[in-house]
PDB file of N, CA and C in Angstrom:
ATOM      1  N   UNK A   1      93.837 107.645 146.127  1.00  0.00           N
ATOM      2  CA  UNK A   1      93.451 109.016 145.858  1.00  0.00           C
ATOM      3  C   UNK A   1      94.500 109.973 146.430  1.00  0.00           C
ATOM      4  N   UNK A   2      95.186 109.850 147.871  1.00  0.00           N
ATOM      5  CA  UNK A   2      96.145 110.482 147.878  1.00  0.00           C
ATOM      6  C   UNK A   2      97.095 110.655 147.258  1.00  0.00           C
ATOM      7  N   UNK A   3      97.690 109.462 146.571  1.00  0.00           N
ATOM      8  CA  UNK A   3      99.025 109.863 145.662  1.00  0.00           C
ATOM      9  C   UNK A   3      98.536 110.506 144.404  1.00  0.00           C
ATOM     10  N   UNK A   4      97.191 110.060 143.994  1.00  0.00           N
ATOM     11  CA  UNK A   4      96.853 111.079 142.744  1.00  0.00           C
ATOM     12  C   UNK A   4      96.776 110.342 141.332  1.00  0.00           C
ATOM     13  N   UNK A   5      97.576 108.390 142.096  1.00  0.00           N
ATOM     14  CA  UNK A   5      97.354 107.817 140.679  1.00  0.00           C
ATOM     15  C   UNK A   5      96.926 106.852 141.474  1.00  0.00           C
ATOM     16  N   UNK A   6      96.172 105.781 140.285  1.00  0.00           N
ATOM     17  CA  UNK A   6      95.695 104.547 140.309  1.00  0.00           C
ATOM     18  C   UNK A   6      96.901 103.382 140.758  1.00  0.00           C
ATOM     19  N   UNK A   7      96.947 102.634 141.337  1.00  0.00           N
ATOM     20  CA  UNK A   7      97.669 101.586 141.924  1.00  0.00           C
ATOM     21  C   UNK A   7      97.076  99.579 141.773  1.00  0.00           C
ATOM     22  N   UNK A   8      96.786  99.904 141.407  1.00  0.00           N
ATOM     23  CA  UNK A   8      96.316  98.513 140.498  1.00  0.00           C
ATOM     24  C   UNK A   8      95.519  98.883 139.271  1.00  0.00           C
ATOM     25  N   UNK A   9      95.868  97.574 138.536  1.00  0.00           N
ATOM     26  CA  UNK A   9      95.434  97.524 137.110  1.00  0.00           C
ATOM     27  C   UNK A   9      95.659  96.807 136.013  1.00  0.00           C
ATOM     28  N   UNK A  10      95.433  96.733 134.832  1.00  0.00           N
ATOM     29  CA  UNK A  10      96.208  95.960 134.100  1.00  0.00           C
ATOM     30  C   UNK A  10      97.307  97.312 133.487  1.00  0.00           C
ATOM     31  N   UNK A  11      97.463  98.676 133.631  1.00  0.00           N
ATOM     32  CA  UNK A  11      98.068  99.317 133.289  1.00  0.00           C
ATOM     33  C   UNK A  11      99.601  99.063 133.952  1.00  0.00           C
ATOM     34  N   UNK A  12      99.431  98.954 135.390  1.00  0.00           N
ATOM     35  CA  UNK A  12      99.969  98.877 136.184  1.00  0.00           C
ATOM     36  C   UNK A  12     100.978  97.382 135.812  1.00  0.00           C
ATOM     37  N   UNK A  13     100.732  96.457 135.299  1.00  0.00           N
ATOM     38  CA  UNK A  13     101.185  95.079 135.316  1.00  0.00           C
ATOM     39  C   UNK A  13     102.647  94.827 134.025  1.00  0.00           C
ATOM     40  N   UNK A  14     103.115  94.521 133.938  1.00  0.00           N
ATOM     41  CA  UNK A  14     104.581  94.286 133.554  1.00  0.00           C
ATOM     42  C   UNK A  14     104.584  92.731 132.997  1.00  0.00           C
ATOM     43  N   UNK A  15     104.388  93.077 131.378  1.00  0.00           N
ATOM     44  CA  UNK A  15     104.533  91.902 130.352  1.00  0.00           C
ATOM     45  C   UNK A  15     105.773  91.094 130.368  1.00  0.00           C
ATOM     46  N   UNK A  16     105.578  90.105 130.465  1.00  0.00           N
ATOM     47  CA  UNK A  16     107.509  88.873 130.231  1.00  0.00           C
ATOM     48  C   UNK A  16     107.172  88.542 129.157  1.00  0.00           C
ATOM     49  N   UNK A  17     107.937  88.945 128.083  1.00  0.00           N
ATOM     50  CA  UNK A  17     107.899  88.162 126.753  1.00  0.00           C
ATOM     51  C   UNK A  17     109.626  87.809 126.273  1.00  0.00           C
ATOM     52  N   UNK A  18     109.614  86.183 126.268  1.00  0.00           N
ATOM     53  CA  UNK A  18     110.501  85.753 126.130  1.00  0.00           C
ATOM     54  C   UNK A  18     110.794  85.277 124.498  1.00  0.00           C
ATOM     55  N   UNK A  19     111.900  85.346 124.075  1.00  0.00           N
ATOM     56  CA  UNK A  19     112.419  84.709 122.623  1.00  0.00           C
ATOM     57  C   UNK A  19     113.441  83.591 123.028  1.00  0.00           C
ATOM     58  N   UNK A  20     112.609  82.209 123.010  1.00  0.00           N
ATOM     59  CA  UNK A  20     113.955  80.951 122.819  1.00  0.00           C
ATOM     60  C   UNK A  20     114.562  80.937 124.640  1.00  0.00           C
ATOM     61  N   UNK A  21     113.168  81.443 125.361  1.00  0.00           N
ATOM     62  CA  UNK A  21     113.574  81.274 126.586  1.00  0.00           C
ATOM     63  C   UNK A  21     114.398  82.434 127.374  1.00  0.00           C
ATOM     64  N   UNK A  22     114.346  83.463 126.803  1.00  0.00           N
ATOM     65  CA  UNK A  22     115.287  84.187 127.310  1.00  0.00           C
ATOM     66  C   UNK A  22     114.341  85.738 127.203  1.00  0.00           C
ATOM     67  N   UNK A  23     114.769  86.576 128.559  1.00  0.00           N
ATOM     68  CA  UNK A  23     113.741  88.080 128.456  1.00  0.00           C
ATOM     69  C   UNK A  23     114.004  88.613 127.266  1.00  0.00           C
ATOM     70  N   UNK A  24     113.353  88.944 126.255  1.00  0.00           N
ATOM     71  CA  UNK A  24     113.436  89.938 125.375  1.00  0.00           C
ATOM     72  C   UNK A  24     113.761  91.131 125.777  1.00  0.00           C
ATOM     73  N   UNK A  25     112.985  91.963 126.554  1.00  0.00           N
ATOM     74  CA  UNK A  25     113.549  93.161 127.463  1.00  0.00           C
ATOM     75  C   UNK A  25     115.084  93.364 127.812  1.00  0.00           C
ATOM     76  N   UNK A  26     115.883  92.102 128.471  1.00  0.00           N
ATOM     77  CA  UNK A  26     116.946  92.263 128.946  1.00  0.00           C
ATOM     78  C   UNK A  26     117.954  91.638 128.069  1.00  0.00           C
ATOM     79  N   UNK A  27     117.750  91.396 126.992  1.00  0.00           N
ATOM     80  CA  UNK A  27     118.802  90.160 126.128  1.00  0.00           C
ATOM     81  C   UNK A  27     118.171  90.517 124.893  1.00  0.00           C
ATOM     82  N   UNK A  28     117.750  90.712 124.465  1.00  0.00           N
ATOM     83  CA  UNK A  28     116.928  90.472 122.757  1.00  0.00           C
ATOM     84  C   UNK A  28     117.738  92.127 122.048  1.00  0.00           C
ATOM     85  N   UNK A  29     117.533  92.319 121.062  1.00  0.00           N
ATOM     86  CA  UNK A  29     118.302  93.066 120.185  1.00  0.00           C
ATOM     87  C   UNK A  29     117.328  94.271 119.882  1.00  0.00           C
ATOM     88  N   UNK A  30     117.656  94.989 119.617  1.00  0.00           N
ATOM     89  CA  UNK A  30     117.127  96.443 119.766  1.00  0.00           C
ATOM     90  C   UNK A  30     116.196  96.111 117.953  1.00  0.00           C
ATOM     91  N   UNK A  31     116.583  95.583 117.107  1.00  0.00           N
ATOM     92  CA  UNK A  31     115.593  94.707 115.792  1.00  0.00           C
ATOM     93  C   UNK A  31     114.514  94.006 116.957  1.00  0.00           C
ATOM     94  N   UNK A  32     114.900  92.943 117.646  1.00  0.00           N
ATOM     95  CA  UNK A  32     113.965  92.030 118.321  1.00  0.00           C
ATOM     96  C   UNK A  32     113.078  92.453 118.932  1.00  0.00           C
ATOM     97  N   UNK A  33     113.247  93.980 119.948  1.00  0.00           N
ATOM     98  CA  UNK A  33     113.062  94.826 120.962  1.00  0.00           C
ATOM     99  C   UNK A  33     111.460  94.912 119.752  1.00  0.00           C
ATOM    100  N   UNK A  34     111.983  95.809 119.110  1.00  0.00           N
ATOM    101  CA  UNK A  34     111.305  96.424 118.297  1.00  0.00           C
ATOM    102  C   UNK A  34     110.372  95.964 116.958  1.00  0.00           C
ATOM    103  N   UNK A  35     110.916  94.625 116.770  1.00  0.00           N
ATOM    104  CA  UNK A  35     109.710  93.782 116.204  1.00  0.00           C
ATOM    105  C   UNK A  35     108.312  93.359 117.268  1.00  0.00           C
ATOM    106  N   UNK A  36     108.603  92.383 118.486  1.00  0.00           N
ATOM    107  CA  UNK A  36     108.328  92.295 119.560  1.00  0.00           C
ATOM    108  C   UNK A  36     107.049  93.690 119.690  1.00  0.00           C
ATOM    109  N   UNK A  37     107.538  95.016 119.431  1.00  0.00           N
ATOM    110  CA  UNK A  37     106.567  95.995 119.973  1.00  0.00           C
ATOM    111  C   UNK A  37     105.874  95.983 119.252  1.00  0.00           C
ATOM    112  N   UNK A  38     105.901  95.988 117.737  1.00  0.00           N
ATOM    113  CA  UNK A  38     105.463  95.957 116.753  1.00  0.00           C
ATOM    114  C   UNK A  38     104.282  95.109 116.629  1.00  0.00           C
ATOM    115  N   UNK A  39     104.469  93.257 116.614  1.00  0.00           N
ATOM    116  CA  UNK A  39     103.680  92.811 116.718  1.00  0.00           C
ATOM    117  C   UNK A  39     102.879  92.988 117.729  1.00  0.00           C
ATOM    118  N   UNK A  40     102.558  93.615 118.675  1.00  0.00           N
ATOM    119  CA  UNK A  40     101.552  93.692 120.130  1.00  0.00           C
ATOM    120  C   UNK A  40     100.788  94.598 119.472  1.00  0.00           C
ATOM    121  N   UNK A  41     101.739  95.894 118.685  1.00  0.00           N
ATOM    122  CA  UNK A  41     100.229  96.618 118.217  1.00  0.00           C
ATOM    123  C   UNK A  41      99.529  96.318 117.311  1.00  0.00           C
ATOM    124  N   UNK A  42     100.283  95.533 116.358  1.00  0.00           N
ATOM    125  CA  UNK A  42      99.134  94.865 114.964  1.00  0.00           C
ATOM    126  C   UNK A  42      98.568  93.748 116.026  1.00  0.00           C
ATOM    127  N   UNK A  43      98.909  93.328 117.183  1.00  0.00           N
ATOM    128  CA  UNK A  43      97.872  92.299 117.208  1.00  0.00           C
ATOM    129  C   UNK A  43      96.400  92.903 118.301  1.00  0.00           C
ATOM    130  N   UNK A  44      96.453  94.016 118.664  1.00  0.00           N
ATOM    131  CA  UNK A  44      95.627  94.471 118.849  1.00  0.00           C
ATOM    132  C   UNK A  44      94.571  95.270 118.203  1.00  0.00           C
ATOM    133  N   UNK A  45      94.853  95.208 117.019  1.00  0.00           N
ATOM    134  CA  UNK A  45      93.556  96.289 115.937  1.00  0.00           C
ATOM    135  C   UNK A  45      92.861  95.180 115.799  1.00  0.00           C
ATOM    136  N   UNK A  46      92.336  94.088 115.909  1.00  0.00           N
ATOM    137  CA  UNK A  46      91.373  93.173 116.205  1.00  0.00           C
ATOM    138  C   UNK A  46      90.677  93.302 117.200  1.00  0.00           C
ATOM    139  N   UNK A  47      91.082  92.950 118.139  1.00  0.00           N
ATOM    140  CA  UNK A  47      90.202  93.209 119.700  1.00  0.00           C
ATOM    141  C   UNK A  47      89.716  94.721 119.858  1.00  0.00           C
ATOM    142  N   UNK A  48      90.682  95.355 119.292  1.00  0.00           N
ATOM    143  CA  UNK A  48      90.285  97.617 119.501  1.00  0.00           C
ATOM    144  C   UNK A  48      88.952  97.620 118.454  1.00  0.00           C
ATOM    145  N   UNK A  49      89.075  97.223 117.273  1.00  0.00           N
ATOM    146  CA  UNK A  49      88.093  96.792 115.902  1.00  0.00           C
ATOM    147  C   UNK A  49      86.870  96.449 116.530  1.00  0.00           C
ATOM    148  N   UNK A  50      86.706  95.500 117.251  1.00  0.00           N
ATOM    149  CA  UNK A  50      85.633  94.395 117.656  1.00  0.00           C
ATOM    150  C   UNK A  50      84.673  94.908 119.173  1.00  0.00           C
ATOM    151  N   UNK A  51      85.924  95.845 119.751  1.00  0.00           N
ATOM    152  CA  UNK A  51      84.968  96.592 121.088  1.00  0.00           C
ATOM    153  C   UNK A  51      84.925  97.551 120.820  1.00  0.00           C
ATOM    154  N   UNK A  52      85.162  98.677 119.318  1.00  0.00           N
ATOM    155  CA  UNK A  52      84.997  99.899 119.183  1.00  0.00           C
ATOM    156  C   UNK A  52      83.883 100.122 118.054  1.00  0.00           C
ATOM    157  N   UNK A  53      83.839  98.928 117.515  1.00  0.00           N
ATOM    158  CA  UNK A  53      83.002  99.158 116.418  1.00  0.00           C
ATOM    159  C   UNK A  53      83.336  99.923 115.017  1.00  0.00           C
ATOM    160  N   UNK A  54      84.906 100.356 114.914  1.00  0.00           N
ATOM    161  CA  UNK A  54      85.282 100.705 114.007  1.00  0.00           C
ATOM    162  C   UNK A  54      86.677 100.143 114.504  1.00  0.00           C
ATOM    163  N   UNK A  55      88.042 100.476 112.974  1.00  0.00           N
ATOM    164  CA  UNK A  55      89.104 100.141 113.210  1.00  0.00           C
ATOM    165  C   UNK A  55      89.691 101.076 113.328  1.00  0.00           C
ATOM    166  N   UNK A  56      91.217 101.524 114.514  1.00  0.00           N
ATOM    167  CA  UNK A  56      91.825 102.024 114.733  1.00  0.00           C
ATOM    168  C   UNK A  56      92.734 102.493 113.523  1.00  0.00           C
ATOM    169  N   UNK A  57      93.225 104.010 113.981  1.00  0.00           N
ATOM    170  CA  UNK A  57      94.562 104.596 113.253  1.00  0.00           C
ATOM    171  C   UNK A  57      95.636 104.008 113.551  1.00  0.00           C
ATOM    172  N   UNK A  58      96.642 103.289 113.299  1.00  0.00           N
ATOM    173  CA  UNK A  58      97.737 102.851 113.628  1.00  0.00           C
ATOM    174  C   UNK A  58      98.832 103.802 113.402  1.00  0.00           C
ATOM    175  N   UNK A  59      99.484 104.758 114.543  1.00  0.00           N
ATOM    176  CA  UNK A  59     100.447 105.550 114.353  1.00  0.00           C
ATOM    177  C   UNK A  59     101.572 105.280 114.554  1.00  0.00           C
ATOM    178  N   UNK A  60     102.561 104.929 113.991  1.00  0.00           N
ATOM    179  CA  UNK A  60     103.992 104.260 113.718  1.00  0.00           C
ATOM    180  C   UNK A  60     105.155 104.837 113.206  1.00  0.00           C
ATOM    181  N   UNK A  61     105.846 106.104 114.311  1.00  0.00           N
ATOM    182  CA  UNK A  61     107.220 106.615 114.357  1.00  0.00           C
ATOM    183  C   UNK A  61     108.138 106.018 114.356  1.00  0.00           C
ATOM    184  N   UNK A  62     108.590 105.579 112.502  1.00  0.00           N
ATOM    185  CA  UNK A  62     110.298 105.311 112.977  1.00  0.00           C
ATOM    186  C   UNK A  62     109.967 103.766 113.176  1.00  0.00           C
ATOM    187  N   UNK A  63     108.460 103.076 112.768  1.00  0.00           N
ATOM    188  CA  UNK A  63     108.711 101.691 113.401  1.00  0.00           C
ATOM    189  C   UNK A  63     109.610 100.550 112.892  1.00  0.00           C
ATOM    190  N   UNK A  64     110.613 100.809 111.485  1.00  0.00           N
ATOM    191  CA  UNK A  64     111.000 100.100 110.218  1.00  0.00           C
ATOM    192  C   UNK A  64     112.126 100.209 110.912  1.00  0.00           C
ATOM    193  N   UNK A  65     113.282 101.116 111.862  1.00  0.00           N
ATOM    194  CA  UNK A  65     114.272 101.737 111.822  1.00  0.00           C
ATOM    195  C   UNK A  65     114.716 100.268 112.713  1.00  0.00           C
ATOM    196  N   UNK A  66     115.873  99.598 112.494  1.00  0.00           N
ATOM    197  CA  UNK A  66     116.294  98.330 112.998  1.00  0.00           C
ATOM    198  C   UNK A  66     116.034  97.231 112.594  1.00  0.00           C
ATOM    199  N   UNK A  67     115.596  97.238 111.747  1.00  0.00           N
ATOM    200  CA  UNK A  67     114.809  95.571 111.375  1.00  0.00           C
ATOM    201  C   UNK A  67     115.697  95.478 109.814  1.00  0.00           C
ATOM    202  N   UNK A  68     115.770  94.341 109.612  1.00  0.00           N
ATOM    203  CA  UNK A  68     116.304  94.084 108.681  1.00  0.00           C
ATOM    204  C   UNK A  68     115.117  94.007 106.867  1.00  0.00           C
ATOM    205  N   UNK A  69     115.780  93.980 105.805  1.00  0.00           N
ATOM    206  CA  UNK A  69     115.028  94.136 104.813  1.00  0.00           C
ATOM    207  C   UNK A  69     113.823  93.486 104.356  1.00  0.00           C
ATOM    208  N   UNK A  70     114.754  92.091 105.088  1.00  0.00           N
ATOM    209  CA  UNK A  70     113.384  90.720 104.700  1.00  0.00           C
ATOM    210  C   UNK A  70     112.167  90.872 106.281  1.00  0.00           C
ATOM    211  N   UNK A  71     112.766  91.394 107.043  1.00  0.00           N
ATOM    212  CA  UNK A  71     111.470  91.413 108.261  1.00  0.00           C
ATOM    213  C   UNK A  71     110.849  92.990 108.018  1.00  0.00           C
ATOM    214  N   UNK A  72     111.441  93.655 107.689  1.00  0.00           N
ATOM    215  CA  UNK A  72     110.578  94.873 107.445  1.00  0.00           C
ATOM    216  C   UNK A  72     109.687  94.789 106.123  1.00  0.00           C
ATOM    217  N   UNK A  73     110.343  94.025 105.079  1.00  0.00           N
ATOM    218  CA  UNK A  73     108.638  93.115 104.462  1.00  0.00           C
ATOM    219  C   UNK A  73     107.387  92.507 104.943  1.00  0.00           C
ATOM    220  N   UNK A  74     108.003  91.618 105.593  1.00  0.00           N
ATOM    221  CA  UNK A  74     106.921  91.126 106.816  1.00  0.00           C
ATOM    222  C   UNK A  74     106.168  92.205 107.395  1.00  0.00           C
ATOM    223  N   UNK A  75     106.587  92.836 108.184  1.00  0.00           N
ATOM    224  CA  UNK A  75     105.888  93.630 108.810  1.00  0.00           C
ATOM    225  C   UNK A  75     105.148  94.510 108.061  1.00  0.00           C
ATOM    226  N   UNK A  76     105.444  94.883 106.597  1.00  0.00           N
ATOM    227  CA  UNK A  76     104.849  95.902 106.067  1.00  0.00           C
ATOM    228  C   UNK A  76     103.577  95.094 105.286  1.00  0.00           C
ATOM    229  N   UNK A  77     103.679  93.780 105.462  1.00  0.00           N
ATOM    230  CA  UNK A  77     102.777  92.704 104.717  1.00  0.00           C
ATOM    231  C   UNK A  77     101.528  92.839 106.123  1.00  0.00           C
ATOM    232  N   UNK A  78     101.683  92.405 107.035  1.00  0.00           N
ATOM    233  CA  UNK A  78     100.875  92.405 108.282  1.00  0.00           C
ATOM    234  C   UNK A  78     100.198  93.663 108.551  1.00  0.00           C
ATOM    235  N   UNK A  79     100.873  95.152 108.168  1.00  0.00           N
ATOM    236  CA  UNK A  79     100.284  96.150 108.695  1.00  0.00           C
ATOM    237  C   UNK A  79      99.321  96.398 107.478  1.00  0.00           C
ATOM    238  N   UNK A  80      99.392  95.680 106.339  1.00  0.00           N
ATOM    239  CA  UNK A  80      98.722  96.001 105.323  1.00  0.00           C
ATOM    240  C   UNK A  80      97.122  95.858 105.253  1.00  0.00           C
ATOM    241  N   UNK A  81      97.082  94.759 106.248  1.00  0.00           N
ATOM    242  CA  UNK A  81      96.059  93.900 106.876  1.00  0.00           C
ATOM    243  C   UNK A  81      94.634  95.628 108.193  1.00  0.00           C
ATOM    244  N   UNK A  82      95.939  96.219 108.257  1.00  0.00           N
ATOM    245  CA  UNK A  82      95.280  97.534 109.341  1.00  0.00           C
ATOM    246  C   UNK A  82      93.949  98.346 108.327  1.00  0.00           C
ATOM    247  N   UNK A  83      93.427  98.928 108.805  1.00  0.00           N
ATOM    248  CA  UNK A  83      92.774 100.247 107.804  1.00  0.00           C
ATOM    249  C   UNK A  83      93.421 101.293 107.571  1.00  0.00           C
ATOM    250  N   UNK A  84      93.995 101.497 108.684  1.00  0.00           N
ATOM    251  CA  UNK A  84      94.581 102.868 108.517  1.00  0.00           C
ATOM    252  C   UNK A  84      96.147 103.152 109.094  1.00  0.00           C
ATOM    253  N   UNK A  85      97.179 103.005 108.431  1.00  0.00           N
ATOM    254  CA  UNK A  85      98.605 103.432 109.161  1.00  0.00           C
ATOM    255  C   UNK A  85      99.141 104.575 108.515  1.00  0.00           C
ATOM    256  N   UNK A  86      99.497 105.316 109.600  1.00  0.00           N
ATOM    257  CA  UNK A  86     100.469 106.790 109.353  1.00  0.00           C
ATOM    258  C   UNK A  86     101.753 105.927 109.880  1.00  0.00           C
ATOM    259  N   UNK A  87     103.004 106.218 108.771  1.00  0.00           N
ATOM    260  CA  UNK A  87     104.045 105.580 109.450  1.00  0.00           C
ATOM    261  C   UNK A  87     104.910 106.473 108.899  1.00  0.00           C
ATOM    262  N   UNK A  88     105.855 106.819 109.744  1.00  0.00           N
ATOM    263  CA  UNK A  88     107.141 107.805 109.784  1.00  0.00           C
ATOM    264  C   UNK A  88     108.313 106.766 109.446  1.00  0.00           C
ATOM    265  N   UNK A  89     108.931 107.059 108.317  1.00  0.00           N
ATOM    266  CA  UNK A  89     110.246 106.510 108.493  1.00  0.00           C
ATOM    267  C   UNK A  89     111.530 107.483 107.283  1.00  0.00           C
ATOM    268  N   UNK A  90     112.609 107.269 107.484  1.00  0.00           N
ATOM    269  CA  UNK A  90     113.316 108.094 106.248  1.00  0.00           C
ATOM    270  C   UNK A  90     114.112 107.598 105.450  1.00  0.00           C
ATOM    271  N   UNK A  91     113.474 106.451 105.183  1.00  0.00           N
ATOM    272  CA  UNK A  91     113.958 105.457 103.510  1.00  0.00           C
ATOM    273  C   UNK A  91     112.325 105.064 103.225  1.00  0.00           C
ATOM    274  N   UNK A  92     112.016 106.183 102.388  1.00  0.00           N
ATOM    275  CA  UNK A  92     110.433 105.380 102.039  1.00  0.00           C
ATOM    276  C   UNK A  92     109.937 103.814 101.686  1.00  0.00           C
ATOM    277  N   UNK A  93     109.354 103.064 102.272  1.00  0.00           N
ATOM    278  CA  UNK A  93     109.146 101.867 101.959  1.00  0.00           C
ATOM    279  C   UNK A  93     108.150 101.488 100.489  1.00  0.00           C
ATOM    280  N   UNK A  94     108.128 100.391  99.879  1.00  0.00           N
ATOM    281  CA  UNK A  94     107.655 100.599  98.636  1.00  0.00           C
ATOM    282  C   UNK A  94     106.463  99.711  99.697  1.00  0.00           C
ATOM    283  N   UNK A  95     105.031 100.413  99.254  1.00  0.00           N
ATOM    284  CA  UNK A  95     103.565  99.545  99.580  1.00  0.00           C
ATOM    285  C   UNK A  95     102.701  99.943  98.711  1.00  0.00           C
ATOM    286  N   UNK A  96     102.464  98.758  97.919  1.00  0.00           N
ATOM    287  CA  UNK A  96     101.382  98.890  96.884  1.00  0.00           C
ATOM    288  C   UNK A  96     100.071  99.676  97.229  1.00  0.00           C
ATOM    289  N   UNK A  97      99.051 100.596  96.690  1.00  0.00           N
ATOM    290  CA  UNK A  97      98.703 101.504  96.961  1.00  0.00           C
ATOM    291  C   UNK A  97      98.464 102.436  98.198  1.00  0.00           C
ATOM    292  N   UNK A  98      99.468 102.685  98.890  1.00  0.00           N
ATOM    293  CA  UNK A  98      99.824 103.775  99.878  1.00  0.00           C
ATOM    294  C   UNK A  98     100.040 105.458  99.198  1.00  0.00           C
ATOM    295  N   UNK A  99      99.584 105.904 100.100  1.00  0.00           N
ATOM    296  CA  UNK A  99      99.494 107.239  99.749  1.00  0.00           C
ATOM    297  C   UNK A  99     100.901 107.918 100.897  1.00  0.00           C
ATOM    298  N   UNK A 100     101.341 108.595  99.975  1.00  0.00           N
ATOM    299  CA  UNK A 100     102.886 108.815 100.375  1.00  0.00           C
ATOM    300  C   UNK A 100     103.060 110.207 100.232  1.00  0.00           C
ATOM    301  N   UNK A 101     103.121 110.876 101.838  1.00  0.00           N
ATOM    302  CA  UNK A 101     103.436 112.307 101.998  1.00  0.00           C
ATOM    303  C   UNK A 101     105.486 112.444 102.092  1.00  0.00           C
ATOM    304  N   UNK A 102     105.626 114.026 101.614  1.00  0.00           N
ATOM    305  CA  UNK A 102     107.100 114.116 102.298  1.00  0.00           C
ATOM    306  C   UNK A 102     106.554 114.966 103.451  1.00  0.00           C
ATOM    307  N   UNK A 103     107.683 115.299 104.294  1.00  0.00           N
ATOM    308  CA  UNK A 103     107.154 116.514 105.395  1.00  0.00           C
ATOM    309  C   UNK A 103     108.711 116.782 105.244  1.00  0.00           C
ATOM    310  N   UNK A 104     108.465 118.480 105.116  1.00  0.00           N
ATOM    311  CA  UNK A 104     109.807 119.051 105.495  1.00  0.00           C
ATOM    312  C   UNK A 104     109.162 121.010 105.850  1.00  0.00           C
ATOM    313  N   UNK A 105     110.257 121.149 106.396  1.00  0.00           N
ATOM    314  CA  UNK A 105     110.536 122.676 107.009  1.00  0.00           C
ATOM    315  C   UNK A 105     108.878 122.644 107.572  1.00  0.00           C
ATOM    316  N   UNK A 106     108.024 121.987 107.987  1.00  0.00           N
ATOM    317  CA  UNK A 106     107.114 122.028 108.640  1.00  0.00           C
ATOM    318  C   UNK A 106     106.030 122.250 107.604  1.00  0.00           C
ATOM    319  N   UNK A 107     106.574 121.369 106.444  1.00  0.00           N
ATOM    320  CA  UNK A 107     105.094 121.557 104.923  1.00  0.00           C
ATOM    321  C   UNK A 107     105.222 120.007 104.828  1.00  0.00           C
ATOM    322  N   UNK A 108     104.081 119.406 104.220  1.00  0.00           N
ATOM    323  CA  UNK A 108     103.622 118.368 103.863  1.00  0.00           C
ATOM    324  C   UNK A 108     102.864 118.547 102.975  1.00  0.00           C
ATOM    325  N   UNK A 109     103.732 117.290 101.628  1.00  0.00           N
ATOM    326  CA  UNK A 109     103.145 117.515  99.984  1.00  0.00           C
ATOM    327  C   UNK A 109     103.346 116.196  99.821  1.00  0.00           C
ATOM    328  N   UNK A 110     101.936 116.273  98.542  1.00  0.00           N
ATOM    329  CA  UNK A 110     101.953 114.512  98.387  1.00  0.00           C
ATOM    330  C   UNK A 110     103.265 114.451  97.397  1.00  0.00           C
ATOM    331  N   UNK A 111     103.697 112.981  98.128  1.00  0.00           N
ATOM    332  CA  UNK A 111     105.154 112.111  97.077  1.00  0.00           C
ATOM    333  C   UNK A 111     104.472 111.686  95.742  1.00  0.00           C
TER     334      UNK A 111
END
């Protein structure tokens, strides 16, 4: 209470996720970095789903930007699986019925 924050937790705790034996964090590729983040949040709209009683918004800035063509399929195959994703990116991705805004000068119109 004196410092003003919590000091244990699972907030508090520091994930090792390794690729082929090696830290992802300290060695893995800014694609890897960022697939890696990717999958943690699709693999949590199950467990968020199941203790909330509804399914989460999945909000995803920029999450395509590094990944290559054939894994940013993948990933856009897996998130398809979500209810709901807002995803920012600036090469529109093709996803069979997605509803597709532009945003510019601070307006947003459907694509």
């Amino acid at each position: 209470m004196r410092r003003g924050l919590t000091l244990v937790g699972p907030h508090r705790d520091d994930l090792a996720i390794e690729i082929d034996g090696v830290d992802a964090r300290a060695f893995g590729s800014r694609g890897q970095q960022r697939l890696v983040a990717l999958a943690l949040r699709l693999a949590e709209v199950l467990p968020v789903t199941e203790a909330a009683g509804t399914a989460p918004v999945l909000l995803l800035d920029d999450a395509l930007s590094e990944l290559d063509r054939t894994v940013r399929g993948h990933v856009l195959q897996e998130m398809q699986s979500a209810e709901q994703v807002f995803l920012t990116t600036p090469e529109p991705p093709t996803v069979e019925g997605a509803a597709m805004f532009h945003v510019s000068g601070g307006s947003v119109a459907a694509a």
